[in-house]
Protein backbone atom coordinates (compact mmCIF):
# COMPACT_ATOMS: atom_id res chain seq x y z
CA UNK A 1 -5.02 22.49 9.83
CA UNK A 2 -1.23 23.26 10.34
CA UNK A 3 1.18 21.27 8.83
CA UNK A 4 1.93 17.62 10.95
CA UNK A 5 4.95 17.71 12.82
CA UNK A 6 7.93 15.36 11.95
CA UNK A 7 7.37 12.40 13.40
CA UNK A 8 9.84 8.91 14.49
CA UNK A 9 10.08 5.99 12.73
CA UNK A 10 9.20 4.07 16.20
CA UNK A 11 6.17 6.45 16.26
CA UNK A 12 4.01 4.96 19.31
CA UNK A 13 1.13 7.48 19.80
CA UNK A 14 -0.24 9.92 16.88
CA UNK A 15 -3.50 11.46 17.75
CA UNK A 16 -6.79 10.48 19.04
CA UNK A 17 -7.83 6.74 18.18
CA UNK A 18 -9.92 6.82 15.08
CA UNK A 19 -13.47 4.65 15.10
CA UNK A 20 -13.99 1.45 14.54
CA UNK A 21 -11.57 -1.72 15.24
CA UNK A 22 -12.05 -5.77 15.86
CA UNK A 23 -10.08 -8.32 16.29
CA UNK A 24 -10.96 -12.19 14.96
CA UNK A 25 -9.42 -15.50 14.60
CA UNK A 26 -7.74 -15.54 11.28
CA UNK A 27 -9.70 -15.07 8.07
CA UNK A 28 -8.78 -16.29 4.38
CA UNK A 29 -10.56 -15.44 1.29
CA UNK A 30 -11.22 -12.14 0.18
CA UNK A 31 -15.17 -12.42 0.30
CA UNK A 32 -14.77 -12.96 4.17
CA UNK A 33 -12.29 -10.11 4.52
CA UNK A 34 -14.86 -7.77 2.72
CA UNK A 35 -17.71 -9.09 4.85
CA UNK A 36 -15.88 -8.20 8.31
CA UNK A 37 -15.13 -4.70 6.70
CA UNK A 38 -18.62 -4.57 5.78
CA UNK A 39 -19.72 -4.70 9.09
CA UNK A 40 -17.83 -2.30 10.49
CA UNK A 41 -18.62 0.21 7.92
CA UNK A 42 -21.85 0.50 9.25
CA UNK A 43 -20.20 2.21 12.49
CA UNK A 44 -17.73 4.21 11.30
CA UNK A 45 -18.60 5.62 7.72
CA UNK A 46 -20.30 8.84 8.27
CA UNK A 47 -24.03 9.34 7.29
CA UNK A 48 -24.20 11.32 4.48
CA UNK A 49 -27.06 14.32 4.44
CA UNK A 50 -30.61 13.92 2.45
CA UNK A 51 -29.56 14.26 -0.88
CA UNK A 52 -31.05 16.32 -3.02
CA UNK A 53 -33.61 14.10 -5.72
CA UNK A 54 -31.69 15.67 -9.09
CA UNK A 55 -28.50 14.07 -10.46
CA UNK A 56 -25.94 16.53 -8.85
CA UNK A 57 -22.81 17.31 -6.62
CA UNK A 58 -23.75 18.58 -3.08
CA UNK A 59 -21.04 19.31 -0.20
CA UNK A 60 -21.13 16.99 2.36
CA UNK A 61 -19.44 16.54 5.87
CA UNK A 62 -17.03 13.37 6.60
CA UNK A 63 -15.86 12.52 10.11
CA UNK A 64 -12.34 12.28 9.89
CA UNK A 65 -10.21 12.40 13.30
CA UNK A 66 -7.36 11.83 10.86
CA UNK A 67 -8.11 14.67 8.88
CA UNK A 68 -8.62 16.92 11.87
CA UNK A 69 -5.52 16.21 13.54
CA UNK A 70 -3.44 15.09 10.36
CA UNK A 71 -2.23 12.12 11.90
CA UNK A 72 -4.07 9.02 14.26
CA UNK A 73 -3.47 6.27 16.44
CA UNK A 74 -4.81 3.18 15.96
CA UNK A 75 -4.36 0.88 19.14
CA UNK A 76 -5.55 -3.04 19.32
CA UNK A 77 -5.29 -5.60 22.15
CA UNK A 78 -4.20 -9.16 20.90
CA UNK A 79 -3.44 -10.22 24.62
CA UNK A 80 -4.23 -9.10 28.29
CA UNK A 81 -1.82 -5.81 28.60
CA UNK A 82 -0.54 -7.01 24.78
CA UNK A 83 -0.99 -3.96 21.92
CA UNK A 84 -0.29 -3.49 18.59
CA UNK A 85 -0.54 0.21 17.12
CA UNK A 86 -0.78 1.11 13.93
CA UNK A 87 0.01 4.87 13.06
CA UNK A 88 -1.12 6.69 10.33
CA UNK A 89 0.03 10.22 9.25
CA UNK A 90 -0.65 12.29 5.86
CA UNK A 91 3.28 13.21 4.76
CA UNK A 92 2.10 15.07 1.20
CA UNK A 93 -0.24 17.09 1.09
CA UNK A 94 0.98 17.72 4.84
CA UNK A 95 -1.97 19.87 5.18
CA UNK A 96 -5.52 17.24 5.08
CA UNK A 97 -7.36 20.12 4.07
CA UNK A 98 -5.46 20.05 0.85
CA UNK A 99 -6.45 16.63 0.11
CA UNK A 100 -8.74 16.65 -3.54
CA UNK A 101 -9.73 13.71 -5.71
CA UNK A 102 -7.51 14.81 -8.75
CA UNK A 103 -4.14 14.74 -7.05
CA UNK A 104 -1.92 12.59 -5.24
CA UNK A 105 -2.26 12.31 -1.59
CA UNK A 106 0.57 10.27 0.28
CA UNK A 107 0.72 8.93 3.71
CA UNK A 108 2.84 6.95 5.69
CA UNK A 109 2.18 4.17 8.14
CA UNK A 110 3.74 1.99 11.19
CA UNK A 111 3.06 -1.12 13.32
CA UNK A 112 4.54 -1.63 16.40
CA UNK A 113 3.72 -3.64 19.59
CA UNK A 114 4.03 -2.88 22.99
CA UNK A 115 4.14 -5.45 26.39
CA UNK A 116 2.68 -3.58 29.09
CA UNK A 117 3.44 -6.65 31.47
CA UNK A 118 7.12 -5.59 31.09
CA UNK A 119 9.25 -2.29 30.99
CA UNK A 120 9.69 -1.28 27.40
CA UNK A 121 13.66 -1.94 27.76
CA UNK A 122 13.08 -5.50 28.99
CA UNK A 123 14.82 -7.80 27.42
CA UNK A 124 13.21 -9.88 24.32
CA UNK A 125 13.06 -13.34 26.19
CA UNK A 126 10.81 -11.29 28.50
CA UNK A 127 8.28 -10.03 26.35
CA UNK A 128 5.31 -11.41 24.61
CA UNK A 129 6.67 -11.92 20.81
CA UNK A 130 4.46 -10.79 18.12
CA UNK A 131 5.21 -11.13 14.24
CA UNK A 132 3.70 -9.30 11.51
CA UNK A 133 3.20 -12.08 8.25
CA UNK A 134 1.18 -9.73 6.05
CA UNK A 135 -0.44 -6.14 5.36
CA UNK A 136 -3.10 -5.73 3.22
CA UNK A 137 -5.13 -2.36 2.84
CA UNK A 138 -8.48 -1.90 0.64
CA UNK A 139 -10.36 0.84 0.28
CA UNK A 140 -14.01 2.64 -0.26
CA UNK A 141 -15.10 5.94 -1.23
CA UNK A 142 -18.07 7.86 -0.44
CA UNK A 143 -19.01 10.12 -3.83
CA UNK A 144 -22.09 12.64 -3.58
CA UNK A 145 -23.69 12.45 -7.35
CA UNK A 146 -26.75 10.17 -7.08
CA UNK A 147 -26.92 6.87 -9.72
CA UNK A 148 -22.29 7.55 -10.10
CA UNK A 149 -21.28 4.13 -10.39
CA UNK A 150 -18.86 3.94 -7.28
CA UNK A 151 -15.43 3.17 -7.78
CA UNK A 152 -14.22 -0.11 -5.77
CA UNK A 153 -11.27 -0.20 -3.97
CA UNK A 154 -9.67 2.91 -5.94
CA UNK A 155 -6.46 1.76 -3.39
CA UNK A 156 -5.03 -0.91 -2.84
CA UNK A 157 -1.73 -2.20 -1.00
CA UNK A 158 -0.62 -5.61 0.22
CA UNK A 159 2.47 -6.34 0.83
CA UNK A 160 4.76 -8.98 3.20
CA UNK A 161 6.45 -6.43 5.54
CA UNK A 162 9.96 -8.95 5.43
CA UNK A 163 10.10 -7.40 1.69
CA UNK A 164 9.46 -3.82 3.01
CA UNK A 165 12.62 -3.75 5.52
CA UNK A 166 16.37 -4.22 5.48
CA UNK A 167 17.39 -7.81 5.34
CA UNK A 168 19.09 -8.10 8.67
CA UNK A 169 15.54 -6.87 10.46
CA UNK A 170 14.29 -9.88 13.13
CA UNK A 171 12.36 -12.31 11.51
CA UNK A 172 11.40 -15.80 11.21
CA UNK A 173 8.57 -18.00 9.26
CA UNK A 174 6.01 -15.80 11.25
CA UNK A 175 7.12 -13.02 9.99
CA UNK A 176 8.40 -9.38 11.12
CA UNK A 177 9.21 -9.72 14.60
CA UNK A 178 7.48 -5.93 15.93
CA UNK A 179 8.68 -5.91 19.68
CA UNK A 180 12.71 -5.54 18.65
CA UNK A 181 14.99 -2.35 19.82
CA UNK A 182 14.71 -1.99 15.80
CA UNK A 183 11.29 -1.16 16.12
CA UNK A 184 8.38 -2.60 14.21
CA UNK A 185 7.02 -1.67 10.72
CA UNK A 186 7.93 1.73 8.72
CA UNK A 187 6.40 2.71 5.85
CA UNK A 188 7.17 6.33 5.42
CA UNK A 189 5.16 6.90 1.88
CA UNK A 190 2.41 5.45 0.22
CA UNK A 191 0.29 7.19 -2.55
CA UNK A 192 -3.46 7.56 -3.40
CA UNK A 193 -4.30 8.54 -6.75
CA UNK A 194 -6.66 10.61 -8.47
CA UNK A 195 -10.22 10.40 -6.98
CA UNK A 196 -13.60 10.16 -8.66
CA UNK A 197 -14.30 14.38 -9.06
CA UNK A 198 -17.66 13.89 -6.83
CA UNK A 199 -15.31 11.91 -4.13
CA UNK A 200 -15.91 13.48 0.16
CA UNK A 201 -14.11 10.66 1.47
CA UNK A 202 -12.16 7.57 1.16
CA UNK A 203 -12.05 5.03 3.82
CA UNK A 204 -8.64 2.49 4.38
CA UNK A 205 -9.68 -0.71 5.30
CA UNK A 206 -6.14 -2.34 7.45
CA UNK A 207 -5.79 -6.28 7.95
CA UNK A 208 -2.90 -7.01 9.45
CA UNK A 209 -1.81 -10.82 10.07
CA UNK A 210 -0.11 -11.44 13.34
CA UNK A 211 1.16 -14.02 15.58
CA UNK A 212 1.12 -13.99 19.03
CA UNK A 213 2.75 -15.03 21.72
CA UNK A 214 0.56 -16.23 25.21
CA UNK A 215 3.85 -16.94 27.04
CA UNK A 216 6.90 -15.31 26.99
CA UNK A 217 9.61 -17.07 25.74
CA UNK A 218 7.56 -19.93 24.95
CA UNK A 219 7.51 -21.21 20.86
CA UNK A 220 4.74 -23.14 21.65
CA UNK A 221 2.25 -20.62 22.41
CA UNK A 222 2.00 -18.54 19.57
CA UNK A 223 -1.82 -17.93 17.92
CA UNK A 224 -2.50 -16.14 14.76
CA UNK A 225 -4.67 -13.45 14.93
CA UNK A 226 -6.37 -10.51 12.02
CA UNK A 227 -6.35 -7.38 13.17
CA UNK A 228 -8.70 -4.93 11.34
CA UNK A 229 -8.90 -1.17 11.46
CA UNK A 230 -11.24 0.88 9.33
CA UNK A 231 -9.63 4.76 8.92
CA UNK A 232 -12.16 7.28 7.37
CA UNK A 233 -10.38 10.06 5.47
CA UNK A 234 -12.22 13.59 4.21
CA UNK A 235 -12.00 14.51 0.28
CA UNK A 236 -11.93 18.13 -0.19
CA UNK A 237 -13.38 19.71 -3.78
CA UNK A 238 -10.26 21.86 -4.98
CA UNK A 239 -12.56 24.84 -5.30
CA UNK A 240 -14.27 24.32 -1.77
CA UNK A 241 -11.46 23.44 0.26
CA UNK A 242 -13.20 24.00 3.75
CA UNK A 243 -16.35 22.11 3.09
């Protein structure tokens, strides 16, 4: 694939929408968080082929829309008309293709919200407020050597987004305010390391905590939701880089 173009920091549509996405009531504990991811593995992960019955590596395909595009658009409703995005692009390697277990592959990521009740340059007493209180992201990987011991969660990131932004962003006990003319959640670079060597893909498993608001304007109606978004990535063998 070519190289992704540059893209905003108030990025609000990326690519195709990846597979995969639910949202629940809020969850705590990280056995329930894994079960909920669990789940949706089943529909998004891709099948690998019949394996050969001999302990070796074999090339195997991994549906990626965020490897074929380089970028991808994650899009939730926490409301009628209410959405939060989450945006994914790969930033180095800029080219997916040159994605291998043994080096570093960096991405960046953003969450923003839009009110399509109101015109995007409504005023903030008119829209439907929705704060971000936490980002966590786990991950799997698929490896293609029969009996390898898989390696769990081989990334990790969680993180309070009030500690990933400049102190005078919108905020309150909630959290990141997202719908602001300061835009919602940047993170422009985040790195996963070296790979098991029999590693075809690696999937991100996104919870994001968020409050929402059912009226606008209205303290009093704000819910807490988890959003969760599973995004399958392709692992390319350094000496087989079109597999």
């Amino acid at each position: 694939m070519l190289p992704a173009p540059s893209r905003s920091p108030r990025l609000r549509a990326l690519g195709a929408a990846a597979a995969g996405l639910v949202v629940l009531t809020s969850l705590t504990g990280c056995t329930q968080i894994a079960s909920v991811f669990n789940g949706l593995q089943q529909n998004v992960v891709a099948t690998p082929a019949p394996r050969p019955a001999v302990t070796q590596a074999v090339s195997m395909p991994y549906d990626s829309k965020f490897t074929y595009d380089g970028s991808v658009s994650l899009s939730t409703d926490v409301a009628d008309g209410l959405e939060v995005r989450l945006d994914v692009w790969a930033a180095d390697p800029k080219r997916t293709q040159e994605w291998a277990p043994d080096n570093d592959k960096t991405f960046g990521f953003a969450v923003n919200v839009v009110d399509h009740r109101v015109d995007e340059k409504a005023v903030l007493t008119q829209k439907r407020r929705v704060y971000l209180s936490m980002v966590s992201i786990t991950s799997q990987v698929s490896q293609s050597t029969i009996g390898q011991q898989q390696m769990m969660s081989p990334f990790q990131f969680s993180a309070d987004p009030r500690t990933l932004v400049p102190s005078d962003t919108m905020r309150s006990d909630r959290g990141l305010l997202l719908n602001t003319f300061q835009g919602g959640l940047l993170v422009p670079a985040t790195t996963i390391h070296q790979l098991p060597a029999d590693t075809y893909g690696i999937t991100l498993q996104f919870a994001l905590q968020v409050w929402v608001e059912g009226t606008a304007n209205t303290d009093t109606s704000f819910q807490q939701q988890t959003v969760y978004q599973v995004l399958p990535i392709a692992i390319f063998s350094p000496t087989n880089p079109t597999q």
